[in-house]
C-alpha atoms as a PDB file:
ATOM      1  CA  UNK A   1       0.000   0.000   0.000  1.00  0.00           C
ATOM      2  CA  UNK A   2       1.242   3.372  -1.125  1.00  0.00           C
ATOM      3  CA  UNK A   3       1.503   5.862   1.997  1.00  0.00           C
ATOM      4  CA  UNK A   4      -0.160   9.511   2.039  1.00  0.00           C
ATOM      5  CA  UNK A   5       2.404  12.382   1.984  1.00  0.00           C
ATOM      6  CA  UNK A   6       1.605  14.309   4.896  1.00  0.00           C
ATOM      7  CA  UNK A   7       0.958  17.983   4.302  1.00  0.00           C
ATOM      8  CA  UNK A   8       0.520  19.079   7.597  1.00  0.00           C
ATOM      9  CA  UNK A   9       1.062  23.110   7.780  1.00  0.00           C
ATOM     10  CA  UNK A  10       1.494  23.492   3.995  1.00  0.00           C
ATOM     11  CA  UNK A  11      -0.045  26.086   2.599  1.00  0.00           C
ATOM     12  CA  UNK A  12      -0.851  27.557  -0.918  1.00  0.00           C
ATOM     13  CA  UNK A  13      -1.435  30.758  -2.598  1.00  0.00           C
ATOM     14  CA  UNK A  14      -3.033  31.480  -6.156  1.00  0.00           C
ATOM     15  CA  UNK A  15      -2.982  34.843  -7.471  1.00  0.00           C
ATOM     16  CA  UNK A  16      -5.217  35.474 -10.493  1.00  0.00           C
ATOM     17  CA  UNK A  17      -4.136  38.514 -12.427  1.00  0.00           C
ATOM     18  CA  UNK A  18      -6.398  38.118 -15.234  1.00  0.00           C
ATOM     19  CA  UNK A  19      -8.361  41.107 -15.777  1.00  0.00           C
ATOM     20  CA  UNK A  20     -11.658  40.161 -18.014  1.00  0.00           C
ATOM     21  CA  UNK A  21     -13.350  42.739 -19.824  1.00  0.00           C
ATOM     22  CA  UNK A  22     -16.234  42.277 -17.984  1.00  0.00           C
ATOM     23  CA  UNK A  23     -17.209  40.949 -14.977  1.00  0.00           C
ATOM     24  CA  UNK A  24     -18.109  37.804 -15.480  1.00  0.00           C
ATOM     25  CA  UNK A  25     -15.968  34.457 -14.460  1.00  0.00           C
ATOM     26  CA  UNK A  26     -12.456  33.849 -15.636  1.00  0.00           C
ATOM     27  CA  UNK A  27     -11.282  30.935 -17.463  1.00  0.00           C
ATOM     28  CA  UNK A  28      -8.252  30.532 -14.670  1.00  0.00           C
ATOM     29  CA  UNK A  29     -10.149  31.117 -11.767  1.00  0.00           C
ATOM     30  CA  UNK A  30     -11.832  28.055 -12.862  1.00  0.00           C
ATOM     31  CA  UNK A  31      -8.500  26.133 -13.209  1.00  0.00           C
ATOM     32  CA  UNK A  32      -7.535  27.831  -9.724  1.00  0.00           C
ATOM     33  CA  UNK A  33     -11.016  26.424  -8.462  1.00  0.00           C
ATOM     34  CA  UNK A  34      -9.868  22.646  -9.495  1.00  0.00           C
ATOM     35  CA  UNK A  35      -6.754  23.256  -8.155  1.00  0.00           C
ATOM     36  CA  UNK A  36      -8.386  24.717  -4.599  1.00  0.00           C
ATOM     37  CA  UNK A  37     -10.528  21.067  -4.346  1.00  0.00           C
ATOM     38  CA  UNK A  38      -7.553  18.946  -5.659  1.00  0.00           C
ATOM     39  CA  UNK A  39      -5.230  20.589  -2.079  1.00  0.00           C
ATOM     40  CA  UNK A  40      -7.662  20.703  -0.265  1.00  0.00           C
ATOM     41  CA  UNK A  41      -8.676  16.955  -0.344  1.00  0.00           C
ATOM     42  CA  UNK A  42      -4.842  16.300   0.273  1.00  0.00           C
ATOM     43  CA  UNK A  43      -5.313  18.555   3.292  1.00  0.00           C
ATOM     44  CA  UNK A  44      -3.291  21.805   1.852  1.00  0.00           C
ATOM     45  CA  UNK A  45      -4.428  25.164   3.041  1.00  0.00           C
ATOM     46  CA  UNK A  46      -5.307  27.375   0.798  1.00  0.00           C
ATOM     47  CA  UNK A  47      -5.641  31.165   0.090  1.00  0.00           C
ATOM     48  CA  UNK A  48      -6.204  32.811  -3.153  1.00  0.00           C
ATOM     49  CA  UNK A  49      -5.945  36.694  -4.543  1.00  0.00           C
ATOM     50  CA  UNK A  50      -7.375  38.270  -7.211  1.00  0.00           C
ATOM     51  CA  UNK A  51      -6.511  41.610  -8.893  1.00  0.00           C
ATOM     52  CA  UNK A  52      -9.522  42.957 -10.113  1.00  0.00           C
ATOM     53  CA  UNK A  53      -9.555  46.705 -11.780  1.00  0.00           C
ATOM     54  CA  UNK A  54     -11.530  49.166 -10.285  1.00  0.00           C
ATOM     55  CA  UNK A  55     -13.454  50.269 -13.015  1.00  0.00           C
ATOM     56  CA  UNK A  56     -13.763  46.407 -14.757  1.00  0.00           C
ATOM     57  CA  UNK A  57     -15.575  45.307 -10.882  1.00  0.00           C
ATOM     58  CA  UNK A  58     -18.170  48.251 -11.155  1.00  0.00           C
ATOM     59  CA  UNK A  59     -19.061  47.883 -14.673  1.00  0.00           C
ATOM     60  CA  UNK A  60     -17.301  50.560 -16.200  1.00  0.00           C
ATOM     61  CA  UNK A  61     -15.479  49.931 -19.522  1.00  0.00           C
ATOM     62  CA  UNK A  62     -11.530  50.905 -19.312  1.00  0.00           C
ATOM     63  CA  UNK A  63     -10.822  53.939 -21.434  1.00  0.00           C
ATOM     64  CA  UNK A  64      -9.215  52.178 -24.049  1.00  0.00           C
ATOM     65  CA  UNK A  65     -11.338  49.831 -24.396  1.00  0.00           C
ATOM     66  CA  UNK A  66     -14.426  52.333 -25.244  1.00  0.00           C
ATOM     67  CA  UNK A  67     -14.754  54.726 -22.600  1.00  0.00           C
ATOM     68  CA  UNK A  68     -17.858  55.497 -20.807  1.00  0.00           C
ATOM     69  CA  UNK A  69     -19.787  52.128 -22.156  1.00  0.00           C
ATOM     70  CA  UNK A  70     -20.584  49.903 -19.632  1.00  0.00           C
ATOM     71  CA  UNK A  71     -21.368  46.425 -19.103  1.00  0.00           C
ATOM     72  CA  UNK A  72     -25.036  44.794 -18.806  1.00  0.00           C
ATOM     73  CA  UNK A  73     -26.078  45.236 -15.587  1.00  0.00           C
ATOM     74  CA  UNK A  74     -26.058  42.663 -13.175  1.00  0.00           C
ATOM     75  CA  UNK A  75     -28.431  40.820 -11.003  1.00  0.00           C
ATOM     76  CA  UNK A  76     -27.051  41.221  -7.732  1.00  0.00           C
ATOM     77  CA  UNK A  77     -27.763  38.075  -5.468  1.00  0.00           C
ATOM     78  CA  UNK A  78     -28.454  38.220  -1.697  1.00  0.00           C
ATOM     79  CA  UNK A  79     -24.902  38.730   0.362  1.00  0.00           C
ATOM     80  CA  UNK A  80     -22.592  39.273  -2.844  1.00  0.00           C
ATOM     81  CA  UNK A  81     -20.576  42.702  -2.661  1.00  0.00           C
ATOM     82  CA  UNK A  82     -21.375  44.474  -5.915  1.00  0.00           C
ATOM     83  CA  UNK A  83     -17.490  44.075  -6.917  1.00  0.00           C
ATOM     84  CA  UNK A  84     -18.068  42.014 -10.067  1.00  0.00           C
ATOM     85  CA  UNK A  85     -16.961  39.018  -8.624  1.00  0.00           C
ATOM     86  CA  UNK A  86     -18.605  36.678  -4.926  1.00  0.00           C
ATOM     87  CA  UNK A  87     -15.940  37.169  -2.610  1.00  0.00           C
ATOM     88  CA  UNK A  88     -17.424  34.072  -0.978  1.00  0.00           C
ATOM     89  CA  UNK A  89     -16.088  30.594  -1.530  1.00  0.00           C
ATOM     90  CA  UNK A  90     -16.466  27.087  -1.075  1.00  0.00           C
ATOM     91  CA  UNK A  91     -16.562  26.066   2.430  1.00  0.00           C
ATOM     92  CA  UNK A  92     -16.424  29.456   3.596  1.00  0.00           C
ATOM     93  CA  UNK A  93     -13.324  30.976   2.879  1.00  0.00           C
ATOM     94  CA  UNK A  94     -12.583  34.345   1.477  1.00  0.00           C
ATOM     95  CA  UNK A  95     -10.102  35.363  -1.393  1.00  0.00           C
ATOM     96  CA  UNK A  96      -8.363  38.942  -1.198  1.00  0.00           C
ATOM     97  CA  UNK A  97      -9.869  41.341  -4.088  1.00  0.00           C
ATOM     98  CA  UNK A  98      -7.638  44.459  -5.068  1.00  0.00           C
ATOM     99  CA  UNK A  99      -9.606  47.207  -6.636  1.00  0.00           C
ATOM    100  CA  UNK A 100      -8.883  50.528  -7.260  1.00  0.00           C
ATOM    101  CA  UNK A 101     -10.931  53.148  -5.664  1.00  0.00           C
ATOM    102  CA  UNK A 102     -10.001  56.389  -7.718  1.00  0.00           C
ATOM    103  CA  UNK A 103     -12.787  58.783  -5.689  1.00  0.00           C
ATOM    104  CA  UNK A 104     -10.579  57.587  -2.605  1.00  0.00           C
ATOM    105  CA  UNK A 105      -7.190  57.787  -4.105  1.00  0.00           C
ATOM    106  CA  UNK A 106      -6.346  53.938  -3.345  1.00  0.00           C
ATOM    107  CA  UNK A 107      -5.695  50.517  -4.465  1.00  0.00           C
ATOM    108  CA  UNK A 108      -7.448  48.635  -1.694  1.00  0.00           C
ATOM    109  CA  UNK A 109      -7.111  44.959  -0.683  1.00  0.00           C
ATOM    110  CA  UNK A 110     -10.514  43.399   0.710  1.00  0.00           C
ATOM    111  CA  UNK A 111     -11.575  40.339   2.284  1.00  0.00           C
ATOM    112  CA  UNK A 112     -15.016  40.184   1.488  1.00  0.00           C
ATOM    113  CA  UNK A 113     -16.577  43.114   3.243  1.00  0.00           C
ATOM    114  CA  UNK A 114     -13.446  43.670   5.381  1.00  0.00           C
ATOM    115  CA  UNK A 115     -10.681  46.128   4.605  1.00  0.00           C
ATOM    116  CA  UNK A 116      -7.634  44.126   4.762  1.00  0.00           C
ATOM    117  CA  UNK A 117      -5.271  46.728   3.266  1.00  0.00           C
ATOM    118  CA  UNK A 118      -4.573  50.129   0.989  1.00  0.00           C
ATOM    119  CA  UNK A 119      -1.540  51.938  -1.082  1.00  0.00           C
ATOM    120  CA  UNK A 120      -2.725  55.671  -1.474  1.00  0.00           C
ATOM    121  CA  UNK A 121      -1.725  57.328  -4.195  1.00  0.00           C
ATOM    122  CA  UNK A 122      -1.469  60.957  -6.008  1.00  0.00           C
ATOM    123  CA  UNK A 123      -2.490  60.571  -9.672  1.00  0.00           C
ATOM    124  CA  UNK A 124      -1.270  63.149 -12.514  1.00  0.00           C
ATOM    125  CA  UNK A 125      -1.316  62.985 -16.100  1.00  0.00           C
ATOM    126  CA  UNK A 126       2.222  61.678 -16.111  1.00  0.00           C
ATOM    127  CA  UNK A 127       2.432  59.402 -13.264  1.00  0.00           C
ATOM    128  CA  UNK A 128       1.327  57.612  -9.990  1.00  0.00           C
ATOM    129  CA  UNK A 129       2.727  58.411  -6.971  1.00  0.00           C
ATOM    130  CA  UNK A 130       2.346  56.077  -4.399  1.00  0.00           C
ATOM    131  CA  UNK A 131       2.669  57.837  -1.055  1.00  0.00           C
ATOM    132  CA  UNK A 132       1.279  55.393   1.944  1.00  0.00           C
ATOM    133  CA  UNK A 133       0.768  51.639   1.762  1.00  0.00           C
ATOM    134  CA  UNK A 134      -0.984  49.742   5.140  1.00  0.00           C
ATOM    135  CA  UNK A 135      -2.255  46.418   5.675  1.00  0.00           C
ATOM    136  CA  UNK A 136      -4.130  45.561   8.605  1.00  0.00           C
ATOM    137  CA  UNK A 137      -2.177  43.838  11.164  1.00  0.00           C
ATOM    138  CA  UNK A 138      -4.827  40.238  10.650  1.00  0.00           C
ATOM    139  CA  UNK A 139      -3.580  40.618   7.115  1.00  0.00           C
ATOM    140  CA  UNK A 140      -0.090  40.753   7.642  1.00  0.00           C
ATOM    141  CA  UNK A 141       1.785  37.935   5.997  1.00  0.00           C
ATOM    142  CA  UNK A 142      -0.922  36.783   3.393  1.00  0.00           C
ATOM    143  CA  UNK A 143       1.094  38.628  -0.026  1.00  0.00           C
ATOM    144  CA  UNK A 144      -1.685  41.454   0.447  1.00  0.00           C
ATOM    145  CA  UNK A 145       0.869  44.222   0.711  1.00  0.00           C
ATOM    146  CA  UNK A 146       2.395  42.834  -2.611  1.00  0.00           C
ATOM    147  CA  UNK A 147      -0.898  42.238  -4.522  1.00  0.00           C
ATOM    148  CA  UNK A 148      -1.692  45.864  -3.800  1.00  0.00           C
ATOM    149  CA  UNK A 149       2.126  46.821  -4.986  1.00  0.00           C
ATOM    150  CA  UNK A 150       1.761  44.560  -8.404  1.00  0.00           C
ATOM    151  CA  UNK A 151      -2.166  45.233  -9.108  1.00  0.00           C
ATOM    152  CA  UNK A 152      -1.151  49.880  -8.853  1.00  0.00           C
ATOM    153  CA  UNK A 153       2.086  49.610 -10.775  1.00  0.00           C
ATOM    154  CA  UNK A 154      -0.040  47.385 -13.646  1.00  0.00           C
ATOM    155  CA  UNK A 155      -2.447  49.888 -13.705  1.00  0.00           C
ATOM    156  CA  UNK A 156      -0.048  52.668 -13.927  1.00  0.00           C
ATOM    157  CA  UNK A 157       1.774  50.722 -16.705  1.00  0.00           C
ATOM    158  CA  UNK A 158      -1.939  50.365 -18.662  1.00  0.00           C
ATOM    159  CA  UNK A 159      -2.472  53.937 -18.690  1.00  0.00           C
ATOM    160  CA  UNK A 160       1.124  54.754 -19.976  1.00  0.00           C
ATOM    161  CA  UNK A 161       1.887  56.338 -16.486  1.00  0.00           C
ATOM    162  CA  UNK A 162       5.482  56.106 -14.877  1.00  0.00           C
ATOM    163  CA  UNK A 163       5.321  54.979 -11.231  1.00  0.00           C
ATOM    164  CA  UNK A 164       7.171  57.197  -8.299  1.00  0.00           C
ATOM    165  CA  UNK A 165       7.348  55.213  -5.208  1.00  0.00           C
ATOM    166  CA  UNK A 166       7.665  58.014  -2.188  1.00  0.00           C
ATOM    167  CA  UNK A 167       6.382  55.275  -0.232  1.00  0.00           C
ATOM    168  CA  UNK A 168       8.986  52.674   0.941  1.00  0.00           C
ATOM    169  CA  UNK A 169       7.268  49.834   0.923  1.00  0.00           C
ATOM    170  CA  UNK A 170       5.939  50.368  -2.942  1.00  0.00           C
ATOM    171  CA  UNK A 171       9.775  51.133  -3.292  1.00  0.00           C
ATOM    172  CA  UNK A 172      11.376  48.218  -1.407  1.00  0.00           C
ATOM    173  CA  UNK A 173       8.503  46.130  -3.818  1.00  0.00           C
ATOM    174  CA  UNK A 174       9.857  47.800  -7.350  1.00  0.00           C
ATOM    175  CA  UNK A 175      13.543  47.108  -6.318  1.00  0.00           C
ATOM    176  CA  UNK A 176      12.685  43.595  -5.931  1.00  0.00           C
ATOM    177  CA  UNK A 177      11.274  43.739  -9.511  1.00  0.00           C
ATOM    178  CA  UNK A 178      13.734  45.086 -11.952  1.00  0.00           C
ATOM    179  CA  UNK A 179      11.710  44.202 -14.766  1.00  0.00           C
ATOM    180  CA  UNK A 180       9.596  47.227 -13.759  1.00  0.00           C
ATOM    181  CA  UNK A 181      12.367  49.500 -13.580  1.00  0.00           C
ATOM    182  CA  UNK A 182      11.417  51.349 -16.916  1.00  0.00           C
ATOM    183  CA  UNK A 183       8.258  52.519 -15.289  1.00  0.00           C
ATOM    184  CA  UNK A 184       9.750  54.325 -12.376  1.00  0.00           C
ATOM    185  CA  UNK A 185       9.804  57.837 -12.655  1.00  0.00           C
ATOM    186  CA  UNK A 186      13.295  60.243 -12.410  1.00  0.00           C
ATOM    187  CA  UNK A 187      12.608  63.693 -12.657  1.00  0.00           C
ATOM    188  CA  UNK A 188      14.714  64.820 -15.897  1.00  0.00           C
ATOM    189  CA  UNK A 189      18.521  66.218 -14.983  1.00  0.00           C
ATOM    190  CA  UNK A 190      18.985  70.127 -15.022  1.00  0.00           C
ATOM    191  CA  UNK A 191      23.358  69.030 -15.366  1.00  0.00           C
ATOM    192  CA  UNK A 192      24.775  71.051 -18.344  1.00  0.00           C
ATOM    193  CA  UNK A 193      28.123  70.051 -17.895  1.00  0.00           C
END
């Protein structure tokens, strides 16, 4: 008889990036949701993130892709956030969904109702400054700090924005990511010599 690996106090993460154009289902959440039941049954925990786009969760096309049209309405069903997406999951646990909140000046990081975590920002026409990031102290530890770090910089890199990271965290996060470096912002050089 083959023995069961024990998996006792592994855990496991999926992020889903993918940003629909509308706010219906994803194709890889649904590969994420196999994935979920196929751990879970070998007794992994498991937590899972999703970057969702301010304006995609509340129905509002992204400027270049038509601006001002929005999606069909939805129906919303009893205890779903109106985010676009249930924040609910089997067997009751909750995923972390990053939107960005442009009337606050934020990315922020929820867990289903719950405010788990923000990175404020200062938007211009040239670029996104990111002045204060914060995660709540139950959050710590759970990538949300980093899903709010990747899910601003893509959006600033979608709009053709450069990125200036006042705030050190957002800066400690964009060192750690060199492939990002063209989008960080350096105020142009006054030398004449």
């Amino acid at each position: 008889m083959i023995e069961k690996p024990d998996f006792t106090g592994l855990r496991a993460t999926y992020i889903n990036c993918t940003l629909n154009r509308s706010p219906d289902r994803s194709h890889s959440q649904g590969v994420i949701d196999r994935s979920v039941a196929i751990m879970e049954a070998n007794g992994v925990g498991v937590d899972q993130i999703r970057a969702v786009d301010h304006d995609i969760a509340t129905g509002l096309r992204q400027p270049a892709h038509g601006l001002g049209r929005r999606f069909p309405p939805r129906q919303r069903q009893p205890g779903v956030p109106l985010t676009g997406r249930d924040s609910r999951l089997r067997g009751g646990r909750h995923m972390i969904v990053v939107t960005d909140n442009r009337s606050a000046n934020r990315f922020e990081a929820r867990d289903g109702e719950t405010l788990a975590g923000f990175a404020q920002y200062a938007r211009t026409s040239e670029l996104l400054a990111f002045v204060h990031t914060e995660v709540d102290p139950a959050f710590e530890g759970r990538g949300v700090g980093s899903s709010l770090a990747r899910e601003g910089i893509a959006s600033a890199q979608a709009e053709g924005l450069r990125v200036l990271a006042v705030c050190p965290f957002i800066a400690g996060w964009l060192a750690r990511h060199p492939e990002l470096a063209h989008l960080e912002y350096r105020a142009p050089s006054k030398v004449t010599d």
